[in-house]
N, C-alpha and C. Protein backbone atom coordinates (compact mmCIF):
# COMPACT_ATOMS: atom_id res chain seq x y z
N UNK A 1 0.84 -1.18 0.00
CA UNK A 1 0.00 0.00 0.00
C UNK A 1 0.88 1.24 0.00
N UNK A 2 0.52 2.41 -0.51
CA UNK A 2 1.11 3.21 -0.71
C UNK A 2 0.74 4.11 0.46
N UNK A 3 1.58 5.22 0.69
CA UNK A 3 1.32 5.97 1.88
C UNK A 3 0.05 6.95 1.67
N UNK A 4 -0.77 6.69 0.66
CA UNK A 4 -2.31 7.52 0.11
C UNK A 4 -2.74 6.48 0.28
N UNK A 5 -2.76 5.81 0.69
CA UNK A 5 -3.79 4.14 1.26
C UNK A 5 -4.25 3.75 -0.33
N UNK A 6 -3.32 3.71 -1.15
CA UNK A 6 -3.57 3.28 -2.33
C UNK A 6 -2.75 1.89 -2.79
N UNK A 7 -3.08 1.31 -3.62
CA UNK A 7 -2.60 -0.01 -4.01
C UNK A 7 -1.28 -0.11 -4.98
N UNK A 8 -0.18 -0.65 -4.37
CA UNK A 8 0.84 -0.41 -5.45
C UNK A 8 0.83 -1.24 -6.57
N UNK A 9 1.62 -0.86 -7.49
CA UNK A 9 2.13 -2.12 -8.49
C UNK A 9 3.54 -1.87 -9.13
N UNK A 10 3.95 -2.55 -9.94
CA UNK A 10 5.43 -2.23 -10.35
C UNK A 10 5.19 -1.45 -11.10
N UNK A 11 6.42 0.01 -11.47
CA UNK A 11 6.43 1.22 -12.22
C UNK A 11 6.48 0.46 -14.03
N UNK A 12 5.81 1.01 -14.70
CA UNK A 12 6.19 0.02 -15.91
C UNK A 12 7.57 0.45 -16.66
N UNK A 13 8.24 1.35 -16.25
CA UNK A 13 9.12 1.54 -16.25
C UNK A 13 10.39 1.21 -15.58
N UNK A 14 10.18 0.04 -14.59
CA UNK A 14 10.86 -0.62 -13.68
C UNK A 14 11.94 0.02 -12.76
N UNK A 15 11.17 1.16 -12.58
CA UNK A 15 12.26 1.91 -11.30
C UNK A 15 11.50 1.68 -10.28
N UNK A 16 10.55 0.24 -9.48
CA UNK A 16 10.08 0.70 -8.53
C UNK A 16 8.70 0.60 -8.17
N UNK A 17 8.05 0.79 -7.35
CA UNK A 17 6.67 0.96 -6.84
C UNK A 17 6.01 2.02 -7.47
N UNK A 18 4.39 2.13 -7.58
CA UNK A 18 3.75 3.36 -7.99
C UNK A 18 2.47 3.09 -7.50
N UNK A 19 2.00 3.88 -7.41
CA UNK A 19 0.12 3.72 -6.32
C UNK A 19 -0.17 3.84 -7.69
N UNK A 20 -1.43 3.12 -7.65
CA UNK A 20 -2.05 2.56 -8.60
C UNK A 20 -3.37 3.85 -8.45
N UNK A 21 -3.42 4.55 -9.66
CA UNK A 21 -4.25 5.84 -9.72
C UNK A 21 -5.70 5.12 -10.09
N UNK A 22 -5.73 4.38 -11.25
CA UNK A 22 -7.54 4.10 -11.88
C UNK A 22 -7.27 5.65 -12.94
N UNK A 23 -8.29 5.45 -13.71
CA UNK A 23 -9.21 6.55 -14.76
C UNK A 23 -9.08 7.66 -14.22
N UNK A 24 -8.91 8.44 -14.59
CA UNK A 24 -8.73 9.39 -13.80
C UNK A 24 -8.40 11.00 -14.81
N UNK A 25 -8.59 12.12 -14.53
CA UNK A 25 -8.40 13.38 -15.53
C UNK A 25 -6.82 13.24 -14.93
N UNK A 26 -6.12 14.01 -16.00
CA UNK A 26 -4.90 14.36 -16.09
C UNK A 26 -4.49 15.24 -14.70
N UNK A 27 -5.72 15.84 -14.15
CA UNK A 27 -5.11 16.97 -13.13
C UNK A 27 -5.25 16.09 -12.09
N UNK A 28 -6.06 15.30 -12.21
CA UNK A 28 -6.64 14.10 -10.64
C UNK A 28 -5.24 13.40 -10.65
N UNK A 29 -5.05 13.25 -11.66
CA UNK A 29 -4.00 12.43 -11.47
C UNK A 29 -2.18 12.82 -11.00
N UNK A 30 -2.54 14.20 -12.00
CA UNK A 30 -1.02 14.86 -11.25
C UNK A 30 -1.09 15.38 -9.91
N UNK A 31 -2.51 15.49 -9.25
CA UNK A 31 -2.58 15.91 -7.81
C UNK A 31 -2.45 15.07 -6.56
N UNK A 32 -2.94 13.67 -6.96
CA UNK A 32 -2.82 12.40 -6.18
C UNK A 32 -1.09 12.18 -6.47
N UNK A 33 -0.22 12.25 -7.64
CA UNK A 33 0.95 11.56 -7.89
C UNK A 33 1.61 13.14 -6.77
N UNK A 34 1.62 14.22 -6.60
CA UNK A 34 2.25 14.98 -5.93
C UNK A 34 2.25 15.10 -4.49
N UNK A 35 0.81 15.00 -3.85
CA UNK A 35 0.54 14.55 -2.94
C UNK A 35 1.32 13.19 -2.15
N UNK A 36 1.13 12.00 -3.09
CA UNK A 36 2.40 11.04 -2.98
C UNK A 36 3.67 11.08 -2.68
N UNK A 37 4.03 11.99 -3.35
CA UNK A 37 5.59 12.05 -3.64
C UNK A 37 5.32 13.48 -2.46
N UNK A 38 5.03 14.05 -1.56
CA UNK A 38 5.31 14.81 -0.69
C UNK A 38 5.10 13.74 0.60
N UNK A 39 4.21 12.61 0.72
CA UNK A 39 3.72 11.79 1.59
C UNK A 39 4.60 10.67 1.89
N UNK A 40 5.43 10.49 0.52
CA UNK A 40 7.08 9.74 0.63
C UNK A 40 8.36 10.82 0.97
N UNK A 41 7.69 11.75 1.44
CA UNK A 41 9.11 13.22 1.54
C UNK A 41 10.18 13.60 0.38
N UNK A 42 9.70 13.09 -0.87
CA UNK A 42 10.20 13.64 -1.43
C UNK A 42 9.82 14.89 -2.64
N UNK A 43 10.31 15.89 -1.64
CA UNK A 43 9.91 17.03 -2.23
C UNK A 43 9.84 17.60 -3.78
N UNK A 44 11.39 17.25 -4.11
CA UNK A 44 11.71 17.46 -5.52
C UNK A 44 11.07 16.55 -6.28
N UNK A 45 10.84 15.44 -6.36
CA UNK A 45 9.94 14.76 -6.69
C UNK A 45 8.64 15.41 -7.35
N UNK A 46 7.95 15.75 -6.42
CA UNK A 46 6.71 16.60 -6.21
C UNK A 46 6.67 18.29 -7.08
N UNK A 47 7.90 18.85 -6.90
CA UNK A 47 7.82 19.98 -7.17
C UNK A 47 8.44 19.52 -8.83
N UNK A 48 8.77 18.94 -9.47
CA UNK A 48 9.11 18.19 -10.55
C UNK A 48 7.43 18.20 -11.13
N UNK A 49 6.63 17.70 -10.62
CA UNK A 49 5.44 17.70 -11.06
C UNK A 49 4.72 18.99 -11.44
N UNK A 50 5.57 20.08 -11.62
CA UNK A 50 4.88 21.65 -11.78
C UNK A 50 5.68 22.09 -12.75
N UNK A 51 5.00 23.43 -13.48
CA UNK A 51 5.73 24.30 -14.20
C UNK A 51 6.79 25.29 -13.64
N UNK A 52 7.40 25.89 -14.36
CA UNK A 52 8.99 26.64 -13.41
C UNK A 52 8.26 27.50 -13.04
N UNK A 53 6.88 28.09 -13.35
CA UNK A 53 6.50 29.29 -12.95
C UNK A 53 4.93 29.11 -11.94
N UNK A 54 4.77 27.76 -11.74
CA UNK A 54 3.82 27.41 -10.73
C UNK A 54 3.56 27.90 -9.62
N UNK A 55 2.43 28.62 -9.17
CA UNK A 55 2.10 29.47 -7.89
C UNK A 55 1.41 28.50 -6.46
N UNK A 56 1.87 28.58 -5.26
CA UNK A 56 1.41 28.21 -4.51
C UNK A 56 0.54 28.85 -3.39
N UNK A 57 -0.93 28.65 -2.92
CA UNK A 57 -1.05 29.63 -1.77
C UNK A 57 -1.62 28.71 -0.91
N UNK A 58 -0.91 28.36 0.51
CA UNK A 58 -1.38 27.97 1.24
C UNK A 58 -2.21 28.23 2.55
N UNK A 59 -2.82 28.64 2.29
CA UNK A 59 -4.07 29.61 2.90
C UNK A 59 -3.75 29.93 4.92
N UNK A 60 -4.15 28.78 5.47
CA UNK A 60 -3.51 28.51 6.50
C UNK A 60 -2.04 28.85 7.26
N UNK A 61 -1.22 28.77 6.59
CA UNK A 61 0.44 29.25 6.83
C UNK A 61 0.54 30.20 6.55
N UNK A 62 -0.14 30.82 5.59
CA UNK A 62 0.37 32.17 5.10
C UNK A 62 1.40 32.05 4.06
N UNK A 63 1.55 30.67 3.63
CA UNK A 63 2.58 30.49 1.98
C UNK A 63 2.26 30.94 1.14
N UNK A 64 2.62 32.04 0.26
CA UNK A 64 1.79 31.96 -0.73
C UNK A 64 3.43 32.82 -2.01
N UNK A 65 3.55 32.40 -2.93
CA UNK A 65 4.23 32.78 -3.77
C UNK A 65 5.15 31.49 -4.99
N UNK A 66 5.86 31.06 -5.47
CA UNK A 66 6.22 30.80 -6.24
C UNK A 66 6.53 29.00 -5.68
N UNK A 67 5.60 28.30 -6.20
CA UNK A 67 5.77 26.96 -5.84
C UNK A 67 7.23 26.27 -5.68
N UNK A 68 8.18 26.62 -6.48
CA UNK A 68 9.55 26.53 -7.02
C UNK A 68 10.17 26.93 -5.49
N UNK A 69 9.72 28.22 -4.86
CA UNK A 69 10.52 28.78 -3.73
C UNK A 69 10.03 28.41 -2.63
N UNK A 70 8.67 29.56 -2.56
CA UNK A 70 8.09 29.70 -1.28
C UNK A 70 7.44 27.68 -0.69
N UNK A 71 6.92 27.71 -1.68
CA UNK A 71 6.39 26.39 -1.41
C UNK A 71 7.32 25.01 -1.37
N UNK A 72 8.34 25.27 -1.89
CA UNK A 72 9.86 24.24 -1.63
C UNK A 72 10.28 24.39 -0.05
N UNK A 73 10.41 25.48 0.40
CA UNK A 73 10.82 25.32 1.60
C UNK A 73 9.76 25.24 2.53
N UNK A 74 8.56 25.31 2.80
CA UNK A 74 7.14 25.13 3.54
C UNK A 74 7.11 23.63 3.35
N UNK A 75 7.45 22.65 2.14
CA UNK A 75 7.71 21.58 2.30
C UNK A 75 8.42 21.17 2.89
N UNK A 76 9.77 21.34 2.57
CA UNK A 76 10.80 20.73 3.13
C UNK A 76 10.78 20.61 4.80
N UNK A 77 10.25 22.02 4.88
CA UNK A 77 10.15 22.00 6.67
C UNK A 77 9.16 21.30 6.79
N UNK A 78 8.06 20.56 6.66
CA UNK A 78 6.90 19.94 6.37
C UNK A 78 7.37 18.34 7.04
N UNK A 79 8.52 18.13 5.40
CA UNK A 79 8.81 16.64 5.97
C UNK A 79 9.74 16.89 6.94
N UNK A 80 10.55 17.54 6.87
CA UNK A 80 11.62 17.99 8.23
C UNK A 80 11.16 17.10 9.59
N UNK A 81 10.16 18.10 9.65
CA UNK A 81 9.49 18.52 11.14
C UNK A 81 8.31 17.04 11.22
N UNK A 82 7.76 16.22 10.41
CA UNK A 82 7.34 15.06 10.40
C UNK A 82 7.70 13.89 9.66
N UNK A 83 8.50 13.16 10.32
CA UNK A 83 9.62 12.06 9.58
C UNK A 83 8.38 11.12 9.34
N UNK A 84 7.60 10.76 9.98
CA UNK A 84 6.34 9.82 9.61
C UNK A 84 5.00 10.39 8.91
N UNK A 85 5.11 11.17 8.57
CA UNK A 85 4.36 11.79 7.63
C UNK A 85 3.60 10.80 6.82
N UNK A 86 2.23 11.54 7.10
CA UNK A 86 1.31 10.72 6.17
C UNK A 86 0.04 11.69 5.44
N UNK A 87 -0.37 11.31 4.05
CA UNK A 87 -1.33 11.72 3.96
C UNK A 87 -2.13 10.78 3.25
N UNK A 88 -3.43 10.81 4.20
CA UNK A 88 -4.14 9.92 3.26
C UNK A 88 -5.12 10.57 2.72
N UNK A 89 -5.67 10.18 1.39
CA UNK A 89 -6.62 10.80 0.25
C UNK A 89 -8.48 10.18 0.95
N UNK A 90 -9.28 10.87 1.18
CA UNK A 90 -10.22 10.56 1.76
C UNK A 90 -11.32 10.39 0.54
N UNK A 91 -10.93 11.36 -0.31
CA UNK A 91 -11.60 11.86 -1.78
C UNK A 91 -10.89 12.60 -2.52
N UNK A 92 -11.38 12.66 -3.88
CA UNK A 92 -10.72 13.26 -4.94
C UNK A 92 -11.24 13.13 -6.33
N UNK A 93 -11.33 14.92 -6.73
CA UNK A 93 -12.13 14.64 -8.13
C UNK A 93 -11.47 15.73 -8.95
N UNK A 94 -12.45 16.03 -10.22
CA UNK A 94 -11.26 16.82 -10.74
C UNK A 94 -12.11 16.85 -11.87
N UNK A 95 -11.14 18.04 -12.59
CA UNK A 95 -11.64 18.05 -14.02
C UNK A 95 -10.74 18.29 -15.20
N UNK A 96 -10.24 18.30 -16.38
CA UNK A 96 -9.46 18.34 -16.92
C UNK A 96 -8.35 19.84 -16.30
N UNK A 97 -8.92 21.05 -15.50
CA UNK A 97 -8.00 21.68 -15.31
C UNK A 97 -7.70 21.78 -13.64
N UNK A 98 -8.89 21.67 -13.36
CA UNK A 98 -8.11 21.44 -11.77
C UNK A 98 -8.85 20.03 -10.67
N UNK A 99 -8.33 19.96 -9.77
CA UNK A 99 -8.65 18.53 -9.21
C UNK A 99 -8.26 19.25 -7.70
N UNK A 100 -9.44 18.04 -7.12
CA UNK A 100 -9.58 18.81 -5.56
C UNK A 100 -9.58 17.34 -4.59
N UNK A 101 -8.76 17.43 -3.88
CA UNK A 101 -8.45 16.34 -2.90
C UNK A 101 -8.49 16.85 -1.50
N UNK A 102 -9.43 16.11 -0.72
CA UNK A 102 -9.43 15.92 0.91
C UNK A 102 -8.66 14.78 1.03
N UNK A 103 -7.73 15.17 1.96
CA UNK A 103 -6.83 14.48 3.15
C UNK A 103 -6.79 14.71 4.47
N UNK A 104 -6.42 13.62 5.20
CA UNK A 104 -5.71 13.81 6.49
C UNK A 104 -4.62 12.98 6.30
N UNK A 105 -3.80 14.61 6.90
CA UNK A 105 -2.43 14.52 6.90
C UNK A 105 -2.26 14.21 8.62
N UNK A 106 -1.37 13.45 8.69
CA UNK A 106 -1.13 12.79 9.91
C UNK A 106 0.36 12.10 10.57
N UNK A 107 0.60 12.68 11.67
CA UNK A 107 2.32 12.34 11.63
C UNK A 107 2.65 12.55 13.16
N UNK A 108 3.82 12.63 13.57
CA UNK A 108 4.47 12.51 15.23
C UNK A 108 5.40 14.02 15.09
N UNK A 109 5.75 15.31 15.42
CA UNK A 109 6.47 16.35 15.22
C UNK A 109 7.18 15.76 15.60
N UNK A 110 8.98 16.02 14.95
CA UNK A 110 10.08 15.67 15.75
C UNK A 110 10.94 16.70 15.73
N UNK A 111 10.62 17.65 14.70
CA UNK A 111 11.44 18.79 15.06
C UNK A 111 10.40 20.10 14.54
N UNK A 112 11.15 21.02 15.49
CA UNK A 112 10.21 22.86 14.95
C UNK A 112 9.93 23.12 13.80
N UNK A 113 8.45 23.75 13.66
CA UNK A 113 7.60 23.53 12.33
C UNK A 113 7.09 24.87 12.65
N UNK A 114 7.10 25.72 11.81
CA UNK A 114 6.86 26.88 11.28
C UNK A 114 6.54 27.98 12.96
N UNK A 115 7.73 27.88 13.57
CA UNK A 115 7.40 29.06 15.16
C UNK A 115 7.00 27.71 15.91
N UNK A 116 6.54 26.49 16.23
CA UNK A 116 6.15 25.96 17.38
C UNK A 116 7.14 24.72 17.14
N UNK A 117 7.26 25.16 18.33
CA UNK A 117 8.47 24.17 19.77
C UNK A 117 8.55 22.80 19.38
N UNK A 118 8.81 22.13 18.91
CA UNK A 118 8.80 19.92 19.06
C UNK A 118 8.26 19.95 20.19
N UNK A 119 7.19 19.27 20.97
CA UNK A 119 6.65 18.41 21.82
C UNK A 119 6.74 17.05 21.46
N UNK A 120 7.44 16.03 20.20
CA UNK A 120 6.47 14.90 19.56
C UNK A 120 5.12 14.70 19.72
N UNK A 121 4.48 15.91 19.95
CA UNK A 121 2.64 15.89 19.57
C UNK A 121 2.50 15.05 18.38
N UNK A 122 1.69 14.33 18.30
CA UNK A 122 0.84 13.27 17.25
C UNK A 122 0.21 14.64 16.30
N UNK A 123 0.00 14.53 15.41
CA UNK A 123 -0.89 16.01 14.54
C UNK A 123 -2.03 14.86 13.81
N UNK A 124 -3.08 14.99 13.69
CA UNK A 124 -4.04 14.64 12.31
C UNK A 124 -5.09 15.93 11.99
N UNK A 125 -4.81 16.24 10.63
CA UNK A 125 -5.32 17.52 10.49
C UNK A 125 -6.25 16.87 9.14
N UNK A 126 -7.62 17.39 8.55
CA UNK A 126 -7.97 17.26 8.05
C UNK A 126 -7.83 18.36 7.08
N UNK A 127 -7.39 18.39 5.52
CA UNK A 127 -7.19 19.41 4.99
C UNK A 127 -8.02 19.03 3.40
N UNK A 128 -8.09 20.48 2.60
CA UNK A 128 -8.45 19.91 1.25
C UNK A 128 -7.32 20.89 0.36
N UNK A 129 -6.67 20.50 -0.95
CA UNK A 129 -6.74 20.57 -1.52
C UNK A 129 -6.80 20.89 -2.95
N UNK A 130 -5.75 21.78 -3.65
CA UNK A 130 -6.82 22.29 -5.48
C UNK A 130 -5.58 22.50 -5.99
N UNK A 131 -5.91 21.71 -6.64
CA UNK A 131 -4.52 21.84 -7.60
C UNK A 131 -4.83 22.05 -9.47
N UNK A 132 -4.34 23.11 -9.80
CA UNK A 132 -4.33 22.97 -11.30
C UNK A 132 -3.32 22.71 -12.31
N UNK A 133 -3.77 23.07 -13.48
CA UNK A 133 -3.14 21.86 -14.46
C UNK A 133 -3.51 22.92 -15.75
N UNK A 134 -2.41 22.84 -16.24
CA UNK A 134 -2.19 22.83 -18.05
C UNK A 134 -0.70 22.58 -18.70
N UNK A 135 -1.40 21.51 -19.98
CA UNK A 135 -0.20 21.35 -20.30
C UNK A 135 0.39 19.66 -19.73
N UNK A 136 -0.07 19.38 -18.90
CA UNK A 136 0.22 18.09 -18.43
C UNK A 136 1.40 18.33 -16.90
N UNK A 137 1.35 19.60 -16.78
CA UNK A 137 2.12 20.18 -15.23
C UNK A 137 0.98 20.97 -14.11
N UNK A 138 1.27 20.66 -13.29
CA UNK A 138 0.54 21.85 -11.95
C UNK A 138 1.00 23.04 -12.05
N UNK A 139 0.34 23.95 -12.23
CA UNK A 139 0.43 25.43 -12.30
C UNK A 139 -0.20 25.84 -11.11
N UNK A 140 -0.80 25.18 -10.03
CA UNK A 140 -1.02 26.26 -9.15
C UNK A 140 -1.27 25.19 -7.98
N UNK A 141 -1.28 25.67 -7.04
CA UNK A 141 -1.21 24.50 -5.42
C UNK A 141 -1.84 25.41 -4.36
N UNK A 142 -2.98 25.22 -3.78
CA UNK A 142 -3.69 26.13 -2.88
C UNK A 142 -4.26 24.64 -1.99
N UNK A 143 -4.41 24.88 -0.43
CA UNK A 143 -4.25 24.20 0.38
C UNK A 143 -5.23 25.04 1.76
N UNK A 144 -5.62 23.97 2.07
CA UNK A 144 -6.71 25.00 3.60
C UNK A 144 -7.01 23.50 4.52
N UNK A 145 -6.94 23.85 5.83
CA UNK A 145 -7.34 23.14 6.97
C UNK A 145 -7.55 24.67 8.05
N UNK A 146 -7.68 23.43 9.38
CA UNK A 146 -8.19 24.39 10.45
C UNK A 146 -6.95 24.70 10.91
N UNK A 147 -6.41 26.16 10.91
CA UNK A 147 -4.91 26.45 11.61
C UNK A 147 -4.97 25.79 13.03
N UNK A 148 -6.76 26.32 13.80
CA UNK A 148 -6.83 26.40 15.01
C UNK A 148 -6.95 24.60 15.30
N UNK A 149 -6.70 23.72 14.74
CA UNK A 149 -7.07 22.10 14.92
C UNK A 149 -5.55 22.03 14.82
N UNK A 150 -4.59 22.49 14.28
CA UNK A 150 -2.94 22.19 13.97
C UNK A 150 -2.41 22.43 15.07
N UNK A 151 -2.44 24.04 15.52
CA UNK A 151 -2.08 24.74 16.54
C UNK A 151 -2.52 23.84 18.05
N UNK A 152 -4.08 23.50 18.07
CA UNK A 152 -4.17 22.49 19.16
C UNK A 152 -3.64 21.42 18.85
N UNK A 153 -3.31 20.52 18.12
CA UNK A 153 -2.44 19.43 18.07
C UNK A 153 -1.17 19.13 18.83
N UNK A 154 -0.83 20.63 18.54
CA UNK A 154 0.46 20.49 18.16
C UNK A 154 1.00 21.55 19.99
N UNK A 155 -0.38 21.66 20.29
CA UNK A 155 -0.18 22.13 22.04
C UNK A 155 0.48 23.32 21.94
N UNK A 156 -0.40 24.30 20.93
CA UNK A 156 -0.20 25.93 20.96
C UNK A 156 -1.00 25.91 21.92
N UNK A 157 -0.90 27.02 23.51
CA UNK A 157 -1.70 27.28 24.64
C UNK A 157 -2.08 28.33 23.65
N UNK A 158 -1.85 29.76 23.05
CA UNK A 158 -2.01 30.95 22.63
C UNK A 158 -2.12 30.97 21.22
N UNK A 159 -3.13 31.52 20.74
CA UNK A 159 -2.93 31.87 19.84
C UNK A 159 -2.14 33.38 18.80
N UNK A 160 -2.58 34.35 20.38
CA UNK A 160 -2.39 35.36 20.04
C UNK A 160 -0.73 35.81 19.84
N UNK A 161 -0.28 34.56 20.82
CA UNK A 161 1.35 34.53 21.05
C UNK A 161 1.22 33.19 21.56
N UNK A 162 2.66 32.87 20.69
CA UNK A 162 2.59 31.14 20.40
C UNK A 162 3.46 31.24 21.76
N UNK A 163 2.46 30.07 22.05
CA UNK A 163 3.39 29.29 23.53
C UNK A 163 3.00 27.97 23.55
N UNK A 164 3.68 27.40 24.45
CA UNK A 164 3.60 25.91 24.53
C UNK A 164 3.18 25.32 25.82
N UNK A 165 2.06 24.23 26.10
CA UNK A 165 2.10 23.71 27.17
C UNK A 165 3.24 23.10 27.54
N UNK A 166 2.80 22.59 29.29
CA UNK A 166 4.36 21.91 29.47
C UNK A 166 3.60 20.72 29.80
């Protein structure tokens, strides 16, 4: 099984494993394969799946600018900060230009993630989603969950000023 609770099979290209997508539009499909490849931590991978000029806004964090930059390093600290990282696909649909996936993303913190402290807090956040497409690349990556469900996870006491239980 793949870390999207999806079914593997051999790459037919024989480098390997690949979650087994089904029928699917071109954007469903480059959004589930990116999602993947961020859910195996590998970033470049993922960001490989976009155009050089692909925009990201991640609503929640406050990411928002050039998928290539801003959104390379919001990843990286992403898998950083959750070595067990998971996301699983709950749903997902799409249409030839953009495709919209609910997940819960789910993992153990092991190191500082965007201002809050490591506790190894457990996180499961329910998030959705939207990714577009032309051309056969992602051109755009926009993302939303509950900050205030992360922040309690993850044992923010404050919101107004991040602090940490003990």
């Amino acid at each position: 099984m793949s870390a999207l609770g999806r079914p593997e099979r051999e790459s037919p290209s024989g480098g390997g494993r690949e979650a087994t997508l089904g029928s699917s539009t071109t954007t469903r499909r480059l959004a589930l394969d990116f999602l993947q490849r961020l859910a195996d931590h590998d970033v470049a991978a993922a960001l490989a799946l976009a155009a050089p000029n692909a925009q990201v806004d991640i609503v929640p964090a406050g990411v928002k600018g050039a998928l290539a930059r801003e959104g390379k390093a919001y990843f990286e600290a992403l898998v950083h900060a959750f070595p067990d990282l998971r996301m699983r696909v709950r749903r997902a649909m799409g249409t030839d230009a953009v495709a919209v996936v609910e997940t819960t993303m789910d993992g153990t913190q092991a190191a500082d993630f965007v201002g809050i402290l490591n506790q190894e807090k457990y996180l499961d956040v329910d998030q959705c989603w939207m990714l577009w497409s032309s051309g056969g690349t992602i051109t755009r990556v926009r993302a939303y969950w509950c900050q205030n469900q992360l922040l309690r996870r993850l044992a923010v006491k404050r919101l107004d000023q991040i602090s940490i239980t003990g």
